[in-house]
Protein backbone atom coordinates (compact mmCIF):
# COMPACT_ATOMS: atom_id res chain seq x y z
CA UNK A 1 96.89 80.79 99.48
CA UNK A 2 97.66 82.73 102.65
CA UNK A 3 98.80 86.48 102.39
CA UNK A 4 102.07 85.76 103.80
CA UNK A 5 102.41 83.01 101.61
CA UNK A 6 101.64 85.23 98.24
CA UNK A 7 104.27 87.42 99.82
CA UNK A 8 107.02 84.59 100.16
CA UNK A 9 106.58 83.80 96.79
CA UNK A 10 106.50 87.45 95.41
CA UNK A 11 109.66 87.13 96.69
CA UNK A 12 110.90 84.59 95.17
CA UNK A 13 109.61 86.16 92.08
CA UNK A 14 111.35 89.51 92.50
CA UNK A 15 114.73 87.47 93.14
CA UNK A 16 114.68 85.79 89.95
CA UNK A 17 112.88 88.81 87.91
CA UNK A 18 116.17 91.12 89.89
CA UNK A 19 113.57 93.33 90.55
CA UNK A 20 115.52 95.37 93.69
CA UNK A 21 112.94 98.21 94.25
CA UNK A 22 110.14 95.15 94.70
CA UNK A 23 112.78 92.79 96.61
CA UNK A 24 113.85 95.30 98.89
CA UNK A 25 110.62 96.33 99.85
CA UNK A 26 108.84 92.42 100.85
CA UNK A 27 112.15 91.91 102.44
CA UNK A 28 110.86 95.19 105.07
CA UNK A 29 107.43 93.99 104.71
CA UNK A 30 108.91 90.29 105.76
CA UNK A 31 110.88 91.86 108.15
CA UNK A 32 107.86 93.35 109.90
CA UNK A 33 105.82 90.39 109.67
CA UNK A 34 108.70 88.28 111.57
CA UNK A 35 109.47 91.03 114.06
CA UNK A 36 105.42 91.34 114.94
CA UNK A 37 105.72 87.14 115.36
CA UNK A 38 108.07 86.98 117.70
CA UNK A 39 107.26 90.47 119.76
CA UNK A 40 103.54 88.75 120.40
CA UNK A 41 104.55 85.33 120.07
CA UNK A 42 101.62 84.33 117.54
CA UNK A 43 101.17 83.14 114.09
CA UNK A 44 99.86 86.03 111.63
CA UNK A 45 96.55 85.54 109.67
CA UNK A 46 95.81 87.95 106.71
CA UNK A 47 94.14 90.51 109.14
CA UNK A 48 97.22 90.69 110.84
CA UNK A 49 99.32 90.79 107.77
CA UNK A 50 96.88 93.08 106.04
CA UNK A 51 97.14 95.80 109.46
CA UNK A 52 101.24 95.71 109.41
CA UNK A 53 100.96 96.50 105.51
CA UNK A 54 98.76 99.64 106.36
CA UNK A 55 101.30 100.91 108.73
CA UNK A 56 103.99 100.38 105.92
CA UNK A 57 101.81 102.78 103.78
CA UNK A 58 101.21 104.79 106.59
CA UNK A 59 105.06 105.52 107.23
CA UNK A 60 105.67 106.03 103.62
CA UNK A 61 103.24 108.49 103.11
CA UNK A 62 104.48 110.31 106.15
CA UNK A 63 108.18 110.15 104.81
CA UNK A 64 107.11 111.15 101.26
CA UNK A 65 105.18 114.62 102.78
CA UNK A 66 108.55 114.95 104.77
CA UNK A 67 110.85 114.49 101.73
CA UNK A 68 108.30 116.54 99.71
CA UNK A 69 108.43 119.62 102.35
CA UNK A 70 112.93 119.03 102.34
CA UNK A 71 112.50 119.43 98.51
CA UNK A 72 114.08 115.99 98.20
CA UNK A 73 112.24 114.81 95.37
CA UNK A 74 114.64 111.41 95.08
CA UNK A 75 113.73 110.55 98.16
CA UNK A 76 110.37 110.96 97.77
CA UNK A 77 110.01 108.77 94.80
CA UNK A 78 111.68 105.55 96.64
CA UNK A 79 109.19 105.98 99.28
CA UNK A 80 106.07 106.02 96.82
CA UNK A 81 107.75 103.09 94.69
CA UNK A 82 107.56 101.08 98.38
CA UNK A 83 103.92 102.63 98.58
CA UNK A 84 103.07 101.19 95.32
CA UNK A 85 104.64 97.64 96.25
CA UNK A 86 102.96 97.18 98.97
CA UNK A 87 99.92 98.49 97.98
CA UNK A 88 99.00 95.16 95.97
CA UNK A 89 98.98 93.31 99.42
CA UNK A 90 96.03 95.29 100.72
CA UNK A 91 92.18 94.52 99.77
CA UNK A 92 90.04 96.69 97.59
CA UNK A 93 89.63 100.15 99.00
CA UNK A 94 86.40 101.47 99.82
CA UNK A 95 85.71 104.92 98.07
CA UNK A 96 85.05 107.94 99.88
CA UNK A 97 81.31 107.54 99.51
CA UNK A 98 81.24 104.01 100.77
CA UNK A 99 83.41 105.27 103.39
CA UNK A 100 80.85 107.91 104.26
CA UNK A 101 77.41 105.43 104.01
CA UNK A 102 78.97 103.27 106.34
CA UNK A 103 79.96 105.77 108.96
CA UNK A 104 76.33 106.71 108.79
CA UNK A 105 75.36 103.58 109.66
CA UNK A 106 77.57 102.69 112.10
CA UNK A 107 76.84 106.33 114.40
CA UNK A 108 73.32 105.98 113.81
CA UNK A 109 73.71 101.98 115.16
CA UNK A 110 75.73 102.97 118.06
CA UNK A 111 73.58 106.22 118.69
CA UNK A 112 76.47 108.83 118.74
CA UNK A 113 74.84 112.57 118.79
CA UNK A 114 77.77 114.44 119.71
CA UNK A 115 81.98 114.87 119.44
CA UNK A 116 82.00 113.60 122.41
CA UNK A 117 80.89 110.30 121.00
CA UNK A 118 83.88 109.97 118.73
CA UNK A 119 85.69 107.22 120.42
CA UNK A 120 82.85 105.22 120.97
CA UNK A 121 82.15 105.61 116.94
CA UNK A 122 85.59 105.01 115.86
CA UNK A 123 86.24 101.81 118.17
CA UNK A 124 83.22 100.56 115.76
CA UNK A 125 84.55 101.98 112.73
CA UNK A 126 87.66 100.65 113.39
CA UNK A 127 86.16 96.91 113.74
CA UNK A 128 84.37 96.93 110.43
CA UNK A 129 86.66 99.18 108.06
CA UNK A 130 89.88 98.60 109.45
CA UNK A 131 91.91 97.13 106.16
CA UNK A 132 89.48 98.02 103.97
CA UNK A 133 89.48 102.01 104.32
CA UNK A 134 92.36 104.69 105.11
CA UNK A 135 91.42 105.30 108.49
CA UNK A 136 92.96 108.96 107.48
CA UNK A 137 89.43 109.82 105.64
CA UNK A 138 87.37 107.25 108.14
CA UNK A 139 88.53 109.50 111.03
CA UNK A 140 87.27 112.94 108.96
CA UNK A 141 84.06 110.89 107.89
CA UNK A 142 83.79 109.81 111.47
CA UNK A 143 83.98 113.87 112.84
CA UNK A 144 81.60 115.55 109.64
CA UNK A 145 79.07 112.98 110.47
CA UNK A 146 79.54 113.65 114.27
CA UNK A 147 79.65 117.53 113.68
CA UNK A 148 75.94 117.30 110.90
């Protein structure tokens, strides 16, 4: 079964469990999904599906810091409940020393020696960990690996 299938019928599931907090958020997530569909006129694969979940997390994480910083703790807690939802969606992450090995690999395949290298290693980066790695700690593996 396709991602945005599992998704349609997590749906369903949250409808008939009256699970709000989990309905609310695939609705956004479905929302996204359709919106990205019609902007580019194509029909989404999991990659696809997978890369509009991370920016989900993304925004949450970036509202929850912001909520955090306003002291408003309510909010805060909505935002990770999303987070959590739509956490399920994405593959197993790599950890930080997987992330690490691989950025090795991938600057001393490209031949990066320098900073100045860093878009060169992250357009590669970004090919092979992209959904499987916060790109967050990629991009600070990416820059200690460039700076050693």
């Amino acid at each position: 079964m396709s991602l945005k299938a599992q998704i349609t019928e997590d749906m369903k599931t949250a409808m008939r469990a009256k699970d709000s907090v989990r309905l609310g958020t695939i609705r956004l997530l479905q929302a996204a999904m359709k919106q990205k569909e019609v902007d580019e006129r194509v029909e989404l694969d999991d990659a696809m599906v997978i890369a509009i979940v991370d920016k989900l997390i993304k925004q949450r994480k970036d509202s929850v810091a912001a909520y955090l910083s306003a002291q408003r703790q309510d909010l805060a807690d909505i935002e990770s409940a999303e987070m959590k939802v739509l956490e399920v969606y994405l593959p197993q992450r790599l950890s930080a020393e997987e992330i690490t090995a691989a950025v090795k690999a991938i600057v001393a395949e490209v031949g990066a020696t320098g900073a100045g290298d860093m878009g060169k290693v992250m357009g590669a980066v970004k090919a092979q960990l992209s959904g499987k790695a916060d790109m967050g700690l990629v991009s600070a593996a990416v820059k200690t690996a460039l700076a050693g």
